[in-house]
Protein backbone atom coordinates (compact mmCIF):
# COMPACT_ATOMS: atom_id res chain seq x y z
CA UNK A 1 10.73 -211.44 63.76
CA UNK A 2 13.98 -213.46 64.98
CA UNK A 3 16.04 -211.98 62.55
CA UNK A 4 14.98 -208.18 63.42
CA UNK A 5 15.55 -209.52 66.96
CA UNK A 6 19.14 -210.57 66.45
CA UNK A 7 20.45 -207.35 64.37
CA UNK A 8 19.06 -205.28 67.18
CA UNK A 9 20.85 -207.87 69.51
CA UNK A 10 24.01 -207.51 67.37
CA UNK A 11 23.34 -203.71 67.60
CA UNK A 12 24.14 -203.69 71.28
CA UNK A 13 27.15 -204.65 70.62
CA UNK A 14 28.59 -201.87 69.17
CA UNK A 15 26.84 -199.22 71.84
CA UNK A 16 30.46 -199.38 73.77
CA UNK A 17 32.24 -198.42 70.72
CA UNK A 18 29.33 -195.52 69.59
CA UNK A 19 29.61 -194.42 73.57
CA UNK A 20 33.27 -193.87 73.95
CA UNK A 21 33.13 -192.25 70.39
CA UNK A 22 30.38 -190.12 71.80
CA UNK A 23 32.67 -189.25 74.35
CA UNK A 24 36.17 -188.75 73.38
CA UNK A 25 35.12 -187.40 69.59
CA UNK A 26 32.18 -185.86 68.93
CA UNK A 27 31.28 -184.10 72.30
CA UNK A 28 35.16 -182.94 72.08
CA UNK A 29 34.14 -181.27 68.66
CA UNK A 30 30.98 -179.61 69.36
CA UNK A 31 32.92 -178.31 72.52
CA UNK A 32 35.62 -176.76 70.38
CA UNK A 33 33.49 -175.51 68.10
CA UNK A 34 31.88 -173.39 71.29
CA UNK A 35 35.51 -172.33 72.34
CA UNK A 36 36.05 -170.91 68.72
CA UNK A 37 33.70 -168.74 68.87
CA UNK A 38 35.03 -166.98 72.13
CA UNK A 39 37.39 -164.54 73.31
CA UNK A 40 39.04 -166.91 76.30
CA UNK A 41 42.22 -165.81 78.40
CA UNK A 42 42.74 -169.66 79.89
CA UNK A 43 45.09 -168.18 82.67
CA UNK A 44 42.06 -165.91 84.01
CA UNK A 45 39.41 -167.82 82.50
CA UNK A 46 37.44 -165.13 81.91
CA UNK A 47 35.31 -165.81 78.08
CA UNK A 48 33.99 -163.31 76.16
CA UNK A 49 31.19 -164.49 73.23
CA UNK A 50 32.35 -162.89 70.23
CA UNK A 51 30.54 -165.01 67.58
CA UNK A 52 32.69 -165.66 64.41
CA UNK A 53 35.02 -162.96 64.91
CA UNK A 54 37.39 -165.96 65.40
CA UNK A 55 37.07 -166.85 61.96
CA UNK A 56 37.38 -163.50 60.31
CA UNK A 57 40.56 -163.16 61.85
CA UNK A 58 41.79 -166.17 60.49
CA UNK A 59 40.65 -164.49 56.75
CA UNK A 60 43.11 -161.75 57.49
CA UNK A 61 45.84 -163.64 59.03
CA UNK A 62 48.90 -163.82 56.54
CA UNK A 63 50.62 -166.39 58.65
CA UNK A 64 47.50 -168.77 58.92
CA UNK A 65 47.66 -168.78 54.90
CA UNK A 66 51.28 -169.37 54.60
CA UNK A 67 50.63 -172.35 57.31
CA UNK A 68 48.09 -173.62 55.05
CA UNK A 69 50.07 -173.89 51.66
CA UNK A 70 52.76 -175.08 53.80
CA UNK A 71 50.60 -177.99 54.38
CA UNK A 72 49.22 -177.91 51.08
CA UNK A 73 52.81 -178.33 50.10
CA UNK A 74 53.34 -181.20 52.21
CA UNK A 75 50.13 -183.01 51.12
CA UNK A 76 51.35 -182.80 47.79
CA UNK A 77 54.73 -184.39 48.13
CA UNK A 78 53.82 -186.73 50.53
CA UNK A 79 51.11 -188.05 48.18
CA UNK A 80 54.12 -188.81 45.43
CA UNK A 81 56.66 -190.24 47.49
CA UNK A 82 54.51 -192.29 50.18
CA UNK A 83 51.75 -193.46 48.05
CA UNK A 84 52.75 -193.86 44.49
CA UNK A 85 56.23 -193.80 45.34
CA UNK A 86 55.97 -196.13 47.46
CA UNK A 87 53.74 -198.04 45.57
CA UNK A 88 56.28 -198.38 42.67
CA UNK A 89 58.70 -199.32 44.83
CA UNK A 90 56.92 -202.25 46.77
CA UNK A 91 56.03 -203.45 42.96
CA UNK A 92 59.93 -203.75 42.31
CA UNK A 93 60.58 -205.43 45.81
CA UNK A 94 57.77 -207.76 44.33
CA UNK A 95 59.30 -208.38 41.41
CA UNK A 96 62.39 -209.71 42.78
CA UNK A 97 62.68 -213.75 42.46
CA UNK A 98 64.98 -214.19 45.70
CA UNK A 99 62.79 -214.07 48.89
CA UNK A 100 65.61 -213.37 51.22
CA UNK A 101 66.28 -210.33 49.05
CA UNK A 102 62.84 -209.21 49.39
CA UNK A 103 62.19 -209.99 53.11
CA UNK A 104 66.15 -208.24 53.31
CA UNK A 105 64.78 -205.10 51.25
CA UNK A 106 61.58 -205.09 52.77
CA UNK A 107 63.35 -204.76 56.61
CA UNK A 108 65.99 -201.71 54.93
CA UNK A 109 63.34 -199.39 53.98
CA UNK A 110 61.49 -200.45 57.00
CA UNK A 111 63.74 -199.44 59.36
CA UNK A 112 63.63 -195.60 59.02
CA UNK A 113 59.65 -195.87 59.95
CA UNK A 114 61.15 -197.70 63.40
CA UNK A 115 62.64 -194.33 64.22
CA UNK A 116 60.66 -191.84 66.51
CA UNK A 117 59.89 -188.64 65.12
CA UNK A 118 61.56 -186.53 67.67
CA UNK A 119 64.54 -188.73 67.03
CA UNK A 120 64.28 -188.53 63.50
CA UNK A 121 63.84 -184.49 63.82
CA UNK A 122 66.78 -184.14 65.58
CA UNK A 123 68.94 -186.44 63.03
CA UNK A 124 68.08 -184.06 60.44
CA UNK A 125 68.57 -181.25 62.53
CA UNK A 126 72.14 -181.88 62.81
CA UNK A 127 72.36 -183.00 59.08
CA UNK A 128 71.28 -180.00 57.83
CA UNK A 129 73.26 -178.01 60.62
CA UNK A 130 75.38 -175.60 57.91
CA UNK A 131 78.71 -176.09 59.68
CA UNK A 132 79.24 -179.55 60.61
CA UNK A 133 76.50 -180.86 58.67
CA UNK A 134 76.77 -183.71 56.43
CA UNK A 135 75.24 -182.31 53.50
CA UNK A 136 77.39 -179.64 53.80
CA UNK A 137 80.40 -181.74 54.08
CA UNK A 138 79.52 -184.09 51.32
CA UNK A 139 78.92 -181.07 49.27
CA UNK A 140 82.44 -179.67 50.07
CA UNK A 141 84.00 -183.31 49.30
CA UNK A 142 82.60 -183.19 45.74
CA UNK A 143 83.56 -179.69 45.00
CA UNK A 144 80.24 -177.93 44.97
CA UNK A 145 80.88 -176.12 48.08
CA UNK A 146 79.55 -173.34 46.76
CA UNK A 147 76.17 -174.88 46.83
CA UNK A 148 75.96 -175.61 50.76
CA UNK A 149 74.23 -173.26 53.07
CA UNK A 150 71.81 -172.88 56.03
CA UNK A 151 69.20 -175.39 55.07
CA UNK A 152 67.00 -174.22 58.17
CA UNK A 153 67.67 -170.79 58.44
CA UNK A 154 66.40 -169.99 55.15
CA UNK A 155 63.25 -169.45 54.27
CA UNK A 156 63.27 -170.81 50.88
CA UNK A 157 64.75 -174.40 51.58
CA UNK A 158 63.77 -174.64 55.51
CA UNK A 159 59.87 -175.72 54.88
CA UNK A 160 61.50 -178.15 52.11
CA UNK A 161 64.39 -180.02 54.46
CA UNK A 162 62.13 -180.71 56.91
CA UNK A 163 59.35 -181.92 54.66
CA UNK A 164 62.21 -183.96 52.85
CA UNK A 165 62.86 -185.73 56.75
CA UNK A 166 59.54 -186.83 56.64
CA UNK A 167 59.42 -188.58 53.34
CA UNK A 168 62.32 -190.73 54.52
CA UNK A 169 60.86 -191.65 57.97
CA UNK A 170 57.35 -192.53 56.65
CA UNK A 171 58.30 -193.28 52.80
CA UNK A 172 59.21 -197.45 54.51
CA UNK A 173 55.84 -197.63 56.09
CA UNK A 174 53.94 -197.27 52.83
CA UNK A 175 56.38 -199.32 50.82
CA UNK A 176 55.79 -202.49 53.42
CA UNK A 177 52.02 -201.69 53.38
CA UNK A 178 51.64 -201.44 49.79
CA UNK A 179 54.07 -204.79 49.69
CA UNK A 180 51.31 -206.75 51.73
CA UNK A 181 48.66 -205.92 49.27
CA UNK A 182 51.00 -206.69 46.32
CA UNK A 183 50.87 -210.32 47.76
CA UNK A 184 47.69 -210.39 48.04
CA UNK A 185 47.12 -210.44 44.15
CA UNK A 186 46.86 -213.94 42.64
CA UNK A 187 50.07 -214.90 40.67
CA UNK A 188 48.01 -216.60 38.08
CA UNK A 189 47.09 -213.07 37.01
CA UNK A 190 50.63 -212.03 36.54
CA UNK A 191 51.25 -214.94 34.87
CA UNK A 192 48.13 -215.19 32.46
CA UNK A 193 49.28 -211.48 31.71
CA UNK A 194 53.08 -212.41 30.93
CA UNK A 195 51.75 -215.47 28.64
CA UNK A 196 50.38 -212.84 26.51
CA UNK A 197 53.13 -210.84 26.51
CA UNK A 198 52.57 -207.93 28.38
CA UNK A 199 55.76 -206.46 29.61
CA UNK A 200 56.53 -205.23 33.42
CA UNK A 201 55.39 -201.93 33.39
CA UNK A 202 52.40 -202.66 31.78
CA UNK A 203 51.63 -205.31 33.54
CA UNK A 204 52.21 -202.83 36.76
CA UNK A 205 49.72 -200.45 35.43
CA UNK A 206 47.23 -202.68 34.02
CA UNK A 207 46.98 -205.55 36.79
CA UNK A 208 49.17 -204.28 40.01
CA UNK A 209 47.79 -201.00 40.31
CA UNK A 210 43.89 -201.89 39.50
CA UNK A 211 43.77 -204.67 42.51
CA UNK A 212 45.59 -202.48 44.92
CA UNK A 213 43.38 -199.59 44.71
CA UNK A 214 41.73 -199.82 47.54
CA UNK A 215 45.29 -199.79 49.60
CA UNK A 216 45.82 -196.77 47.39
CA UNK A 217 42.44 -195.24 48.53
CA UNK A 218 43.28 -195.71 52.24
CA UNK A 219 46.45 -194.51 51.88
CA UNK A 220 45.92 -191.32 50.01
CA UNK A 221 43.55 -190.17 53.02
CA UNK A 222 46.30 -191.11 55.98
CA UNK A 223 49.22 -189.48 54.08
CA UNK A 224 46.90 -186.55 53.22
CA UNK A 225 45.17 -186.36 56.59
CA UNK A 226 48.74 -186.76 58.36
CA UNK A 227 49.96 -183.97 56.15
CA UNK A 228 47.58 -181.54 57.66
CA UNK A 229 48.64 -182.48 61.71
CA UNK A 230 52.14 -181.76 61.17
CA UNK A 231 53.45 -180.80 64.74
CA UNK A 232 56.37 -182.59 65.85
CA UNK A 233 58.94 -182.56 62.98
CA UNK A 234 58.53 -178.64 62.32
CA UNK A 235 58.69 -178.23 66.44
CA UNK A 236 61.62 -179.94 66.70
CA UNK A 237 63.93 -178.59 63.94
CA UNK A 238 62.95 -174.64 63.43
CA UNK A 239 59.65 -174.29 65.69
CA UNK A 240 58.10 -172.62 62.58
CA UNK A 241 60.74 -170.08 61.83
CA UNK A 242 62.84 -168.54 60.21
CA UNK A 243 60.32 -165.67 60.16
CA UNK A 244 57.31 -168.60 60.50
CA UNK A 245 57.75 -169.83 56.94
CA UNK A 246 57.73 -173.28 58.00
CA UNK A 247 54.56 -172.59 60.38
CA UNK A 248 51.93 -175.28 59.93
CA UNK A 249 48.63 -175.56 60.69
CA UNK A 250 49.14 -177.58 64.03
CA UNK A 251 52.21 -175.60 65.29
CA UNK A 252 50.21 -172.40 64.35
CA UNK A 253 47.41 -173.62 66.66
CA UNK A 254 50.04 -174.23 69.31
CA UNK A 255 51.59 -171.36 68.82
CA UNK A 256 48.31 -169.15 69.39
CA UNK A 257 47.58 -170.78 72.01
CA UNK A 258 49.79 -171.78 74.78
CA UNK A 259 52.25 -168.43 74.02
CA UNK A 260 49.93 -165.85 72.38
CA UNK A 261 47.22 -167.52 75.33
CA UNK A 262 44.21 -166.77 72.26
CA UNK A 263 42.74 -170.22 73.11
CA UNK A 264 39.31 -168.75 70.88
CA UNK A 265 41.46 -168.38 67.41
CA UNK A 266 43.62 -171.67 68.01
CA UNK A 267 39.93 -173.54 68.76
CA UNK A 268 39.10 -171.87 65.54
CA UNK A 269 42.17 -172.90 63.71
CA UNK A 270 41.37 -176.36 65.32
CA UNK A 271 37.64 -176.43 63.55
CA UNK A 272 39.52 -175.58 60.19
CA UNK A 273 41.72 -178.81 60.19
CA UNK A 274 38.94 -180.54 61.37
CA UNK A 275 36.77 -178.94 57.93
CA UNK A 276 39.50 -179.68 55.64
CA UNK A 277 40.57 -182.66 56.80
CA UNK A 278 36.96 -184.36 56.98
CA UNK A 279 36.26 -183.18 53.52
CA UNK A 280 39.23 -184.28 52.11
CA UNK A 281 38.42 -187.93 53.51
CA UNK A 282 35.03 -187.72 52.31
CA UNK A 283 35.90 -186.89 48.46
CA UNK A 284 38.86 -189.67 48.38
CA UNK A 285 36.15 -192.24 49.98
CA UNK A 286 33.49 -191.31 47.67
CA UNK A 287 36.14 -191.76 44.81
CA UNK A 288 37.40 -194.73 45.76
CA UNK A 289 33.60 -195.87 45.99
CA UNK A 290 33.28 -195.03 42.74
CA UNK A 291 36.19 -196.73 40.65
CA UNK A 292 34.86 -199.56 43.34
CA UNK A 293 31.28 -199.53 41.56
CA UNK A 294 33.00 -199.14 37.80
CA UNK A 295 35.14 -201.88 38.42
């Protein structure tokens, strides 16, 4: 009897947390998912109930598929720079026997993370810029001028320069992350493993990379879940063009909304982040459960 009196007294505890989720997430989505299935002109506020016609619009919308591979695209990478990257590159910065090198590398790759988005967006922005650029220029220097060009105003490299701006502002972040788990592991078992005379990269594959998993795990759903709630970086150096091949998901939403005012098909667009995200989180946790449950 005490003890099913204190879990229900621990229980109250978290009622403040379950409230303010109550409030600020889940009434928010059930509320959105109302809006998507309306016709709503916010400057008039007049709504119109038109079921899922929301949704079948979004079926025959060419740009909301290109949006979606572009984030598909950008899942993708970001997975193999910022997570296994990342992770090979915090085991190096591990490996290193001087600690001032490692606390020195571990503050250089940090760095870039430091920098605001916007800022880092506009950086890149002028990097690219096909004139005074320095890729451009450095290309020019080396004698492959004939390789420079409009980075942004291209469709087929825009999408990829500002995808490759993200890698290095976030790519730090995971290293430093994936560095603090790295310590985490017992030295004895690097140790016991280099007594028997297993090399570096096997011992990276068969006792770094099993104990880190679960960094790996939680990692794998932010970079993928960030991935799909792209805004800023797009925004800030093409605002989805040329001809919205760099459109996103997120700036797509935007987009539909506050200048097309179709605040029904952005809520809709909203519900499929939501979706895709959520699932995607669910199949990485139940994975990482798994390989939890093997090991």
């Amino acid at each position: 009897m005490q003890t099913a009196r204190n879990k229900a007294w621990s229980f109250t505890w978290a009622i403040p947390a379950l409230a303010l989720l109550g409030a600020f997430v889940y009434l928010p989505l059930v509320q959105n998912f109302g809006f998507s299935m309306v016709e709503w002109d916010i400057y008039s506020g007049s709504q119109e109930f038109i079921g899922l016609e929301n949704y079948r619009k979004l079926v025959d919308d060419p740009i909301f598929w290109s949006a979606l591979g572009n984030n598909l695209l950008y899942s993708v990478i970001s997975v193999v720079f910022q997570v296994f990257g990342a992770l090979v590159l915090a085991a190096l910065i591990e490996s290193i026997r001087s600690d001032r090198w490692r606390r020195a590398l571990r503050a250089i790759y940090f760095v870039p993370s430091a920098i605001s988005l916007t800022v880092a967006g506009l950086l890149f922005y002028f990097i690219y810029e096909p004139n005074l650029g320095l890729i451009n220029f450095l290309l020019d220097v080396i004698g492959l001028e004939g390789w420079a060009q409009p980075w942004l105003g291209q469709e087929s490299t825009a999408m990829l320069g500002i995808i490759a701006m993200s890698q290095w502002q976030g790519f730090g972040y995971s290293t430093l992350l994936f560095a603090v788990a790295i310590q985490r592991i017992p030295s004895e078992l690097h140790e016991a493993a280099s007594i028997d005379g297993v090399g570096p990269g096997r011992r990276f594959f068969m006792v770094t990379m099993p104990l880190v998993r679960e960094m790996t795990g939680l990692m794998m759903i932010v970079t993928i879940s960030g991935a799909f709630q792209v805004f800023n970086e797009v925004m800030v150096m093409t605002s989805g063009g040329p001809n919205n091949s760099t459109q996103v998901l997120v700036t797509w939403l935007y987009r539909s909304g506050f200048v097309s005012n179709d605040f029904g098909y952005a809520a809709a667009i909203a519900m499929v982040i939501f979706l895709v995200t959520l699932v995607i989180g669910l199949v990485q946790l139940w994975i990482t459960h798994k390989r939890k449950v093997e090991w």
